[in-house]
PDB file of N, CA and C in Angstrom:
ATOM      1  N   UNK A   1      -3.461  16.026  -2.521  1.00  0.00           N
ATOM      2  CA  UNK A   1      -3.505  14.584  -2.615  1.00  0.00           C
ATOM      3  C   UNK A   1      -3.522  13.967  -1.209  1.00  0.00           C
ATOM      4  N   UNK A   2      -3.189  14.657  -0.355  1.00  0.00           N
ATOM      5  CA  UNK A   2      -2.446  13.895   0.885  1.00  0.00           C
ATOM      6  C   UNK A   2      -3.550  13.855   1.883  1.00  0.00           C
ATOM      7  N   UNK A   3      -4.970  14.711   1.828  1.00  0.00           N
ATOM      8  CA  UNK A   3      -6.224  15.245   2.140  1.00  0.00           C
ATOM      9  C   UNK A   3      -6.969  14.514   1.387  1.00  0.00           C
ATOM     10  N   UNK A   4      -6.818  14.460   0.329  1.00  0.00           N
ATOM     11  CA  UNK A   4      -7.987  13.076  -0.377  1.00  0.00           C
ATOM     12  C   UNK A   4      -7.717  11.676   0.055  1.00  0.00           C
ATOM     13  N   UNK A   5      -6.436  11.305   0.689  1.00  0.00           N
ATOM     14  CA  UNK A   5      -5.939   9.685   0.569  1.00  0.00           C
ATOM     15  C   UNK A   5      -6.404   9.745   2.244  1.00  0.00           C
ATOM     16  N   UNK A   6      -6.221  10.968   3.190  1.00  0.00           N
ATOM     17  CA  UNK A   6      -6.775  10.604   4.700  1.00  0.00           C
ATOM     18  C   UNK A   6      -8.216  11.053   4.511  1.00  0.00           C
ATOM     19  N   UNK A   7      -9.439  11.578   3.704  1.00  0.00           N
ATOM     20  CA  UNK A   7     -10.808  11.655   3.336  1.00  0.00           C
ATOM     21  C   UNK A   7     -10.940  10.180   2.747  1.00  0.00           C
ATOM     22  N   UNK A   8     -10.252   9.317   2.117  1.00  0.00           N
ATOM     23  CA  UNK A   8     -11.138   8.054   1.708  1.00  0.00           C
ATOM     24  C   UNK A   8     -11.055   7.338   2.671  1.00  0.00           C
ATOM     25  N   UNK A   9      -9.478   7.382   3.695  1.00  0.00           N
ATOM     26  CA  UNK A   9      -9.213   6.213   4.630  1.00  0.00           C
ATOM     27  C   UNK A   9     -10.160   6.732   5.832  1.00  0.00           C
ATOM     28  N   UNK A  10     -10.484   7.529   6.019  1.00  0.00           N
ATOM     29  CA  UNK A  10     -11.351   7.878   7.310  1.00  0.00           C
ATOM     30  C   UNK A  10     -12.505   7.698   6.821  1.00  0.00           C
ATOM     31  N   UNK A  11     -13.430   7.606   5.546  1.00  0.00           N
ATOM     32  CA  UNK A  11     -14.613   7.556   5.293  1.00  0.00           C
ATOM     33  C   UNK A  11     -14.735   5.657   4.868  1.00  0.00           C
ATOM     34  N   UNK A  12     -13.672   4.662   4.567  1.00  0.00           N
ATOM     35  CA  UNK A  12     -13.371   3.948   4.926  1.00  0.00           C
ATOM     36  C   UNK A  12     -13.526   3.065   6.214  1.00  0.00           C
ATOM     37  N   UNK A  13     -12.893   3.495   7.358  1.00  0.00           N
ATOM     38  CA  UNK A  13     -12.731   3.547   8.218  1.00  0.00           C
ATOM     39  C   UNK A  13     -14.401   3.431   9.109  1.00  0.00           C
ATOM     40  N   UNK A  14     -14.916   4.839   8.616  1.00  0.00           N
ATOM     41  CA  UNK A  14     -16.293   4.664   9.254  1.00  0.00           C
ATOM     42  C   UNK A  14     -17.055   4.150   8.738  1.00  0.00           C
ATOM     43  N   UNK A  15     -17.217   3.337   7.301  1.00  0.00           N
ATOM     44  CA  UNK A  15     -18.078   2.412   6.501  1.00  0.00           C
ATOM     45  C   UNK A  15     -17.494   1.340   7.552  1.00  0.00           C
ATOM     46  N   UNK A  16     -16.397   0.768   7.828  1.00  0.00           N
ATOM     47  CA  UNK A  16     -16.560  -0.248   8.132  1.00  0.00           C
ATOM     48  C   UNK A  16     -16.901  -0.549   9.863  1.00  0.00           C
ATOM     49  N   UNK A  17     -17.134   0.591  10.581  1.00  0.00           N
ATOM     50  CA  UNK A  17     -17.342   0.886  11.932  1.00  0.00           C
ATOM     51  C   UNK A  17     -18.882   0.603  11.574  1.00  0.00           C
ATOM     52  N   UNK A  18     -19.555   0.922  10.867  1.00  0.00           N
ATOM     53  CA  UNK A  18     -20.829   1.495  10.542  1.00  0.00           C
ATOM     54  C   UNK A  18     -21.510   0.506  10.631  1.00  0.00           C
ATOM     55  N   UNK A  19     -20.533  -0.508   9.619  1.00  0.00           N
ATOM     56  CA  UNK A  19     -21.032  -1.694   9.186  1.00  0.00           C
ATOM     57  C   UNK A  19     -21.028  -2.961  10.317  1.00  0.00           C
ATOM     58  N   UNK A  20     -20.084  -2.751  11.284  1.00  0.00           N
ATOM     59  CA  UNK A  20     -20.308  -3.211  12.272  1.00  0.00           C
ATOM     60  C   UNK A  20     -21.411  -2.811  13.332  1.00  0.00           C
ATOM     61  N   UNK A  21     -21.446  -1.982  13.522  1.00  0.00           N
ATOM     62  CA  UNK A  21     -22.274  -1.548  14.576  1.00  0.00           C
ATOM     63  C   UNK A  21     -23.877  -1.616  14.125  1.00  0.00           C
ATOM     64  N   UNK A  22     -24.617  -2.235  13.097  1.00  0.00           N
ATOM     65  CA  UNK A  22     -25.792  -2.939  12.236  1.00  0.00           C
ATOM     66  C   UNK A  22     -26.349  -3.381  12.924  1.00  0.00           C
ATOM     67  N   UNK A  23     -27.496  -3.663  13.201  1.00  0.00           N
ATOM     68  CA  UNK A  23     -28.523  -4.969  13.789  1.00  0.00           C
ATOM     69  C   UNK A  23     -28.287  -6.229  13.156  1.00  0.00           C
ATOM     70  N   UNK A  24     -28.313  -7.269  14.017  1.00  0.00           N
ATOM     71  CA  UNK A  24     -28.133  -8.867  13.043  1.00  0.00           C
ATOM     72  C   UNK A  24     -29.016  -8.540  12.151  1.00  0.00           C
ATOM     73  N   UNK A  25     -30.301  -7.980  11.560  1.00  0.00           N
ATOM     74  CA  UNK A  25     -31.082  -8.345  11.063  1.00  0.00           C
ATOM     75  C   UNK A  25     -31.085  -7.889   9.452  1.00  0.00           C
ATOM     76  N   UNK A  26     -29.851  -6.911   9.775  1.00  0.00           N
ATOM     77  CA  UNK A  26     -29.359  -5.981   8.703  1.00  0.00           C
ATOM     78  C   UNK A  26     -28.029  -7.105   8.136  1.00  0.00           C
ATOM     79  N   UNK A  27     -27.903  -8.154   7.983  1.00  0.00           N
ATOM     80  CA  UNK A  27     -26.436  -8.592   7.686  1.00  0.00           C
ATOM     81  C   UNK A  27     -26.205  -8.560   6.062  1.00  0.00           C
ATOM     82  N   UNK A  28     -26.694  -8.576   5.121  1.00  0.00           N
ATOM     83  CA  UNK A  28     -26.478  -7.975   3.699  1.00  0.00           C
ATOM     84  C   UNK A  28     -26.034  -6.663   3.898  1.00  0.00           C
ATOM     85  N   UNK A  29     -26.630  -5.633   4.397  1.00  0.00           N
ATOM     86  CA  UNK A  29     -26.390  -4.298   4.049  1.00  0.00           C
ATOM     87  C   UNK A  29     -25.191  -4.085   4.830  1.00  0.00           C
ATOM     88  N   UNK A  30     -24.740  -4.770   6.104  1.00  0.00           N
ATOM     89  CA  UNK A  30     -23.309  -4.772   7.151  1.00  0.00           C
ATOM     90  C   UNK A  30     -22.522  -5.424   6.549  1.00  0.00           C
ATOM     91  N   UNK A  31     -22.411  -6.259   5.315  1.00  0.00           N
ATOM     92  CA  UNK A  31     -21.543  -7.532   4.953  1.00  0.00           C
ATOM     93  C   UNK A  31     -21.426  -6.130   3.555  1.00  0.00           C
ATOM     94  N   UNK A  32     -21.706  -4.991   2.981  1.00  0.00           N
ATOM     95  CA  UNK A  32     -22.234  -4.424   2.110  1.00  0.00           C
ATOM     96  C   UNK A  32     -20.933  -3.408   2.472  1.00  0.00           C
ATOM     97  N   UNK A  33     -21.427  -2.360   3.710  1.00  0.00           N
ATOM     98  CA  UNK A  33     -20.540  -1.577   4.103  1.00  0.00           C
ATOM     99  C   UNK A  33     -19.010  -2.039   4.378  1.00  0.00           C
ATOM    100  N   UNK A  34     -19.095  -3.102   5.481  1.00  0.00           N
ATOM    101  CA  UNK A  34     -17.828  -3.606   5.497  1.00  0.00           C
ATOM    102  C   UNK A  34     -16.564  -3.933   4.475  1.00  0.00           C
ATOM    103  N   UNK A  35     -17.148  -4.644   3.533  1.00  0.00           N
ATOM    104  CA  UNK A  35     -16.732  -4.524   2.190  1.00  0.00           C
ATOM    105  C   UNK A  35     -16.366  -3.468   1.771  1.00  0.00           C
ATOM    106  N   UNK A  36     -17.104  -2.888   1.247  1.00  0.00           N
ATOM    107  CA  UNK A  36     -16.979  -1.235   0.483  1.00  0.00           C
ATOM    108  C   UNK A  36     -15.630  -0.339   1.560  1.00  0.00           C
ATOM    109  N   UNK A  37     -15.806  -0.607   2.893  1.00  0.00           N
ATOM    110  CA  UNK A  37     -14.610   0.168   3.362  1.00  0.00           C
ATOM    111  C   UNK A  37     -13.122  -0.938   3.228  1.00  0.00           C
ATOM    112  N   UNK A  38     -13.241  -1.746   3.385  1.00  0.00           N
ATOM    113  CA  UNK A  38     -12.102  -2.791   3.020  1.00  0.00           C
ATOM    114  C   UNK A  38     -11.919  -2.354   1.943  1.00  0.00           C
ATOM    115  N   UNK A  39     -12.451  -2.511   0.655  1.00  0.00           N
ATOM    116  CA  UNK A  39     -11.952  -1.952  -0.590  1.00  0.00           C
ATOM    117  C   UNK A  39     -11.201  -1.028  -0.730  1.00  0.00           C
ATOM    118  N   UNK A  40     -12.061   0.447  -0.134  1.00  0.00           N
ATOM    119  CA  UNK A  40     -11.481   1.307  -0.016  1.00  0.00           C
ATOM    120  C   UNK A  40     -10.253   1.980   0.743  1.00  0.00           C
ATOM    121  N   UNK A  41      -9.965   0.966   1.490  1.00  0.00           N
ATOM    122  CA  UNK A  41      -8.614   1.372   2.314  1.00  0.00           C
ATOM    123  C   UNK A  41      -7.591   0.275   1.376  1.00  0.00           C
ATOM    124  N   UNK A  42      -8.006  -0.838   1.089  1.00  0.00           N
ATOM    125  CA  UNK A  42      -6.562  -1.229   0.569  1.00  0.00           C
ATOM    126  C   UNK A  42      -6.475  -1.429  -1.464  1.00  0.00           C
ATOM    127  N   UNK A  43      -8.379  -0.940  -1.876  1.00  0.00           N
ATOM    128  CA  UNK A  43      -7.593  -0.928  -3.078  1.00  0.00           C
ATOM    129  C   UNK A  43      -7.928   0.526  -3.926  1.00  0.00           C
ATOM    130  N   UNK A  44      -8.087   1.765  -2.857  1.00  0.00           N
ATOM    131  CA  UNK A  44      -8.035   2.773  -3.454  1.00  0.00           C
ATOM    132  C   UNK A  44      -7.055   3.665  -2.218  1.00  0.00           C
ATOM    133  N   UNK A  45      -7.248   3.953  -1.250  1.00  0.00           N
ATOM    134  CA  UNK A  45      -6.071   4.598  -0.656  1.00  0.00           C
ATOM    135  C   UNK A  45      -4.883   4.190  -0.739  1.00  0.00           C
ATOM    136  N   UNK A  46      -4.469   2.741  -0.230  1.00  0.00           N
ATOM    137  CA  UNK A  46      -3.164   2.210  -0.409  1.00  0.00           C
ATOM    138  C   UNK A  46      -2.277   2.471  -1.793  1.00  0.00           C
ATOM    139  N   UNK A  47      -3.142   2.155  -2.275  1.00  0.00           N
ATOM    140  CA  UNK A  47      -2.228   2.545  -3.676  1.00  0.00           C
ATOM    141  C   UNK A  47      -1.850   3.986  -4.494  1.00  0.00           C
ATOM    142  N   UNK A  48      -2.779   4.868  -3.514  1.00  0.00           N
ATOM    143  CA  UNK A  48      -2.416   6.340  -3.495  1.00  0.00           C
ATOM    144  C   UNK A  48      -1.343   6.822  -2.926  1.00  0.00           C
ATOM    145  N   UNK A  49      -1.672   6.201  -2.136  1.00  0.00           N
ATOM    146  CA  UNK A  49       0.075   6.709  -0.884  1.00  0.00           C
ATOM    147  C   UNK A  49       0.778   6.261  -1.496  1.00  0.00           C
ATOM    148  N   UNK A  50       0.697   4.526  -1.622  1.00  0.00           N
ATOM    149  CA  UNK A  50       2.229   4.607  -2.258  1.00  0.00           C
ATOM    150  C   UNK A  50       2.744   5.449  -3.622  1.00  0.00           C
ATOM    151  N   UNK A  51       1.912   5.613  -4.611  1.00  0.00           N
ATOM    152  CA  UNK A  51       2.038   6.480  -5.522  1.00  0.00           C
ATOM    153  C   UNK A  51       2.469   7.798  -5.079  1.00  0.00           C
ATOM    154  N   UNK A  52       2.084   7.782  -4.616  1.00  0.00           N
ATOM    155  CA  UNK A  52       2.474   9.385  -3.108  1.00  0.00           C
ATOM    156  C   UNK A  52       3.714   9.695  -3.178  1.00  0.00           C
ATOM    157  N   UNK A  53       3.770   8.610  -2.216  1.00  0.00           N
ATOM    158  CA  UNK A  53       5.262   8.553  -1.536  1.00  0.00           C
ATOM    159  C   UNK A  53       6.353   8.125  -2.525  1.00  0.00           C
ATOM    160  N   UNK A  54       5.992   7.564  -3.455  1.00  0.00           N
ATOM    161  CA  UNK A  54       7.364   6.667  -4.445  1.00  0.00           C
ATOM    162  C   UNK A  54       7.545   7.614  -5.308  1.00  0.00           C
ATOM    163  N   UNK A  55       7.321   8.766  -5.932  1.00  0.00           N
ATOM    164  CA  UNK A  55       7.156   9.377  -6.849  1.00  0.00           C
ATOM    165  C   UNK A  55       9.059  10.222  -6.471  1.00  0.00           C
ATOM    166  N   UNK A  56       9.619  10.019  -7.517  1.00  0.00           N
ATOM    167  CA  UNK A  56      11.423  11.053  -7.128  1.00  0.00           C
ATOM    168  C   UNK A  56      12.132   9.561  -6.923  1.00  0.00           C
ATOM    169  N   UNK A  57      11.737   8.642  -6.708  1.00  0.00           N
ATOM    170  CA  UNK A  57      12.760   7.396  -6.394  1.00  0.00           C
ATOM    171  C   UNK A  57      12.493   6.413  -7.129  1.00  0.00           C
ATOM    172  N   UNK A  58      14.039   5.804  -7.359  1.00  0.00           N
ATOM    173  CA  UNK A  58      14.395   5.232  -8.042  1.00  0.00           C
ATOM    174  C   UNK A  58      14.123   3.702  -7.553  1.00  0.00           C
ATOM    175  N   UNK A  59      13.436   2.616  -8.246  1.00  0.00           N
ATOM    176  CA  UNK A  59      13.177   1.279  -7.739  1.00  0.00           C
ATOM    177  C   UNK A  59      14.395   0.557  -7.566  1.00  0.00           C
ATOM    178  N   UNK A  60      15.479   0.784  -8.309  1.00  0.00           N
ATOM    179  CA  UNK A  60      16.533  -0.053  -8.701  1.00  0.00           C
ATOM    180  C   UNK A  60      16.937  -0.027  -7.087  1.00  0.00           C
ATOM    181  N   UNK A  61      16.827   0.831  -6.489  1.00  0.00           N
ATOM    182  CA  UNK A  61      17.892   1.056  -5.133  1.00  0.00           C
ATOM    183  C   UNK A  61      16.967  -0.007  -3.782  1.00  0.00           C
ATOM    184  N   UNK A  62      15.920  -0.426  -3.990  1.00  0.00           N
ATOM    185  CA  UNK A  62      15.060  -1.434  -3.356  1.00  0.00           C
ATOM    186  C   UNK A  62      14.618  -2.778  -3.641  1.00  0.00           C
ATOM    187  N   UNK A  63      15.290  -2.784  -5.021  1.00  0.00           N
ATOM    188  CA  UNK A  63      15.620  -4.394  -5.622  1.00  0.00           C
ATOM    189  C   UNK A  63      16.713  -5.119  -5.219  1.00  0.00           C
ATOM    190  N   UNK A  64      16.544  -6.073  -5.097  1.00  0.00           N
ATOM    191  CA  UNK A  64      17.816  -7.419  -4.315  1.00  0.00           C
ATOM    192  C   UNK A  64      17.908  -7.745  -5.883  1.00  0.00           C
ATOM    193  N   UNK A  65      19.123  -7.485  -6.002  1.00  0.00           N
ATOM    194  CA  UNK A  65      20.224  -7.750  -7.547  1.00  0.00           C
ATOM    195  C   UNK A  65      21.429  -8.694  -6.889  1.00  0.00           C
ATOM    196  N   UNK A  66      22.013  -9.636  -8.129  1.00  0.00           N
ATOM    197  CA  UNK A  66      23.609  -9.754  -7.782  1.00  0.00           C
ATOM    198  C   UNK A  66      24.313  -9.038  -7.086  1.00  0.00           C
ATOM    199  N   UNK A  67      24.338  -7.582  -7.745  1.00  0.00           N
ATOM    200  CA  UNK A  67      25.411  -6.523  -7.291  1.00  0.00           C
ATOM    201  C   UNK A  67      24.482  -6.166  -5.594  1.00  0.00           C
ATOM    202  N   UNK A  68      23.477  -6.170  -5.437  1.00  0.00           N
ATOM    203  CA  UNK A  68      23.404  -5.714  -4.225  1.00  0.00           C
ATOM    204  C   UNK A  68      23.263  -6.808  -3.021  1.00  0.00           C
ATOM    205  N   UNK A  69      23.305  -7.953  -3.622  1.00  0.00           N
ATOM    206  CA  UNK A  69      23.774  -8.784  -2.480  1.00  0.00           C
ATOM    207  C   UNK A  69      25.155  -8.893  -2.546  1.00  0.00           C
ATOM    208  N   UNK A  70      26.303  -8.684  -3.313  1.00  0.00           N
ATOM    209  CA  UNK A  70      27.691  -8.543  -3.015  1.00  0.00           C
ATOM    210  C   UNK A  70      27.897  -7.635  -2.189  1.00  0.00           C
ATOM    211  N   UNK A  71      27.035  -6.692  -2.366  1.00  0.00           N
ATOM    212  CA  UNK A  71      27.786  -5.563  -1.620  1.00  0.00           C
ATOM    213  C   UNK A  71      27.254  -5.509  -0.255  1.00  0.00           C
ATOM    214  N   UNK A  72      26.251  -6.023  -0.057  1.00  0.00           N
ATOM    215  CA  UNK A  72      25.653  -6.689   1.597  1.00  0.00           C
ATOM    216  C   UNK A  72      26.785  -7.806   2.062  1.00  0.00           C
ATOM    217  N   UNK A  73      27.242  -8.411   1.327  1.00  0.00           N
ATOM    218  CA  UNK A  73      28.291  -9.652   1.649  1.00  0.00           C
ATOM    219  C   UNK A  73      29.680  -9.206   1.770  1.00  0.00           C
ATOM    220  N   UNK A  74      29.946  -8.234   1.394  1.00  0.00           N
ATOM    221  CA  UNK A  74      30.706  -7.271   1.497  1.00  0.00           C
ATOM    222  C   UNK A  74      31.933  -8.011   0.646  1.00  0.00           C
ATOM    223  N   UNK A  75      31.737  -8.502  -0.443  1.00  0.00           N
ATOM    224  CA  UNK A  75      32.294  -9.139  -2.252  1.00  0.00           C
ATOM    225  C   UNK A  75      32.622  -8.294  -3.089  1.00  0.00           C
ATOM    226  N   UNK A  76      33.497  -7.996  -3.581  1.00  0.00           N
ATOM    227  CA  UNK A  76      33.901  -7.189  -4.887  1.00  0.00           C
ATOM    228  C   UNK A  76      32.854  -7.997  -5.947  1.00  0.00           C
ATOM    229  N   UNK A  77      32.409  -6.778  -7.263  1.00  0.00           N
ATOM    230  CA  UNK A  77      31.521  -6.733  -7.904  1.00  0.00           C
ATOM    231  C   UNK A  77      32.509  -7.662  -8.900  1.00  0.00           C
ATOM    232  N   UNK A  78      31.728  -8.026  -9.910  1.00  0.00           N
ATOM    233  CA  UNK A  78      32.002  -9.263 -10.808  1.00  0.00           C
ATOM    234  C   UNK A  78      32.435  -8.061 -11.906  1.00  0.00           C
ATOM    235  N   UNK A  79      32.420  -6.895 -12.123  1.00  0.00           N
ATOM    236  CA  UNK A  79      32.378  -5.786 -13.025  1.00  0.00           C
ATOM    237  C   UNK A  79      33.877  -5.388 -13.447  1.00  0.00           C
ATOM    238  N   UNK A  80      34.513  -5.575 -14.474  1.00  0.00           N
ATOM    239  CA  UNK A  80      35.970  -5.665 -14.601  1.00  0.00           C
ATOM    240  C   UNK A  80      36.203  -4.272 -15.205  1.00  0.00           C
ATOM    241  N   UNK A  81      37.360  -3.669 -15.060  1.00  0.00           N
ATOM    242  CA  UNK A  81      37.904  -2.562 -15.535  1.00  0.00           C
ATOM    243  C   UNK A  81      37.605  -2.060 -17.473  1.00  0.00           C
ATOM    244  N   UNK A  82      37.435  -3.215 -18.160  1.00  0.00           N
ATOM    245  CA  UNK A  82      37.604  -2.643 -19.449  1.00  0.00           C
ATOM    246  C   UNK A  82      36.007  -2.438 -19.599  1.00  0.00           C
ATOM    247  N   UNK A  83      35.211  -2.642 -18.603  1.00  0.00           N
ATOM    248  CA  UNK A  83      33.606  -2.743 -19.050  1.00  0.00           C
ATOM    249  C   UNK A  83      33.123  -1.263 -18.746  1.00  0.00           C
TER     250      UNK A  83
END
């Protein structure tokens, strides 16, 4: 996986080098590439990695909750003994 997500961002990468480096006369087919690598770095790699990387962890521990701004404020939890 980790070889396919740096193969799209580098082929990415050079669509949009590519697409720059065009003759003015070419600006559809440069406005074409550019695009197509923009896409591809933020709406097909990006969302690989993070899928990547997030996979074993838990979201709850990166959400701003009640309880985790008490405990940044350094507040006893609202959570009583018989609960």
């Amino acid at each position: 996986m980790k070889y396919i997500i740096t193969l799209i961002t580098l082929a990415s990468f050079a669509s949009i080098i590519y697409g720059f480096s065009l003759e003015e006369n070419n600006t559809q087919i440069s406005h074409k590439y550019i695009g197509a690598g923009t896409v591809g770095i933020f709406l097909v790699a990006m969302p690989l990695f993070l899928i990547k990387e997030s996979k074993g962890k838990k979201l709850n521990d990166y959400m701003i909750t009640e309880e985790s701004l008490r405990k940044m404020q350094g507040k006893k939890s609202k959570k009583t003994d018989s609960q």
